[in-house]
Protein backbone atom coordinates (compact mmCIF):
# COMPACT_ATOMS: atom_id res chain seq x y z
CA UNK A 1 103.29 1.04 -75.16
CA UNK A 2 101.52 0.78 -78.42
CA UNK A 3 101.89 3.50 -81.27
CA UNK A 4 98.86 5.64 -81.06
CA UNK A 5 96.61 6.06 -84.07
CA UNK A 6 96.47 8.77 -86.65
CA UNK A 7 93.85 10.79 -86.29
CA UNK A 8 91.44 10.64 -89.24
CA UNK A 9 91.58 13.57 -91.45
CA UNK A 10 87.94 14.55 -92.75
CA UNK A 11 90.02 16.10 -95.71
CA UNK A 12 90.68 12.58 -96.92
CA UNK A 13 87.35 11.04 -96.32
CA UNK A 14 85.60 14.39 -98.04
CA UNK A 15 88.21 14.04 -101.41
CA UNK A 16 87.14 10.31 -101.60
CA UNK A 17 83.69 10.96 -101.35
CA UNK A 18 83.77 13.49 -104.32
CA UNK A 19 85.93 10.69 -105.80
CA UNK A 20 83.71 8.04 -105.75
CA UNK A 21 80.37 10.37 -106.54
CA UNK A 22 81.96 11.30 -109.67
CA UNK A 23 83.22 8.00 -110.58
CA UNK A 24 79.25 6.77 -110.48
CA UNK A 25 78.34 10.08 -112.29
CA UNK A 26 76.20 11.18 -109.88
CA UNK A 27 75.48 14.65 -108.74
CA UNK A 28 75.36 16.13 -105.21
CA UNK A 29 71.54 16.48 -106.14
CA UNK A 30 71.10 12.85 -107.06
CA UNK A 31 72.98 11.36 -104.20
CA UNK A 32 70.79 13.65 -102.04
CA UNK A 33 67.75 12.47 -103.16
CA UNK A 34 68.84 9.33 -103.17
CA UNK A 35 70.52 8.76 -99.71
CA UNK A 36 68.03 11.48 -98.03
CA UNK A 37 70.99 13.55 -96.75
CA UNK A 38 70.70 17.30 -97.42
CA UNK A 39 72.91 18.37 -100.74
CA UNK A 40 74.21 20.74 -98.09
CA UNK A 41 75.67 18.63 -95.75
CA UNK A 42 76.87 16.34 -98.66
CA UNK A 43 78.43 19.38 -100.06
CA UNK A 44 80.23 20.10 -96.63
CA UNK A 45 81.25 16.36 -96.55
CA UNK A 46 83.04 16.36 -99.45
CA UNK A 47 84.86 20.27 -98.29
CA UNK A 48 85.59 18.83 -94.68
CA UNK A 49 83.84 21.58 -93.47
CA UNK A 50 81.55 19.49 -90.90
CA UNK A 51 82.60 16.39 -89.20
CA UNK A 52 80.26 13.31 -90.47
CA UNK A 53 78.06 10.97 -88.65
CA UNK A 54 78.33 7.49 -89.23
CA UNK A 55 74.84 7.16 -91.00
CA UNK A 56 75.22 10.03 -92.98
CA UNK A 57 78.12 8.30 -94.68
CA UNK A 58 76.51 4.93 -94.49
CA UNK A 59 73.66 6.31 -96.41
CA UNK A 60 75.80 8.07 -99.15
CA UNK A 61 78.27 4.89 -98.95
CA UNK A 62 75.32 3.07 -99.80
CA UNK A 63 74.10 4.47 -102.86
CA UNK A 64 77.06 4.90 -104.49
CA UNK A 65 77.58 1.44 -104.17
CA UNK A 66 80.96 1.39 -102.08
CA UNK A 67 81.96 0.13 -98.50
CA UNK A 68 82.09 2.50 -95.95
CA UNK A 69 85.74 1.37 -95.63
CA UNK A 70 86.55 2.54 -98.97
CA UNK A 71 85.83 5.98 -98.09
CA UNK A 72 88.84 6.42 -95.62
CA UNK A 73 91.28 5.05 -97.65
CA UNK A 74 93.20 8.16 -99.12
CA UNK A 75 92.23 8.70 -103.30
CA UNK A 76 93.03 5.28 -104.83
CA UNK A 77 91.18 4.73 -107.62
CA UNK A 78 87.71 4.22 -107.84
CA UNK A 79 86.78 0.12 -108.20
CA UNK A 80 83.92 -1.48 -109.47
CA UNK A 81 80.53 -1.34 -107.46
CA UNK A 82 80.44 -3.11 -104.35
């Protein structure tokens, strides 16, 4: 029987996001208004305090100019756009 897979841990996805946000300079404000998701859901992202839909991240993934992908790998350093 296969290994199962590990769980995904919001934690990791929320630290990247603030990663990557502040790599591109951009406040929660700016990628708000710029992605259309509330600054407070974007702020609970980034705390893991609320799990996160798949087109809420696509839209932030989006304007900060990063694959979706990117944002589950755990605090690597930030590349060049995407």
């Amino acid at each position: 029987m296969p290994a199962a897979l590990p769980l995904l841990d919001r934690t990791v996805v929320g630290q990247r996001l603030r990663q990557v946000r502040k790599a591109r300079q951009m406040t929660l404000k700016q990628l708000s208004e710029a992605s259309g998701v509330p600054v407070s859901t974007l702020s609970k992202m980034e705390l893991a305090q609320v799990s996160v839909s798949y087109e809420k991240l696509a839209a932030a993934a989006r304007w900060l100019n990063v694959a979706v992908a990117a944002l589950f790998r755990a605090c690597a350093p930030v590349s060049a756009p995407v």
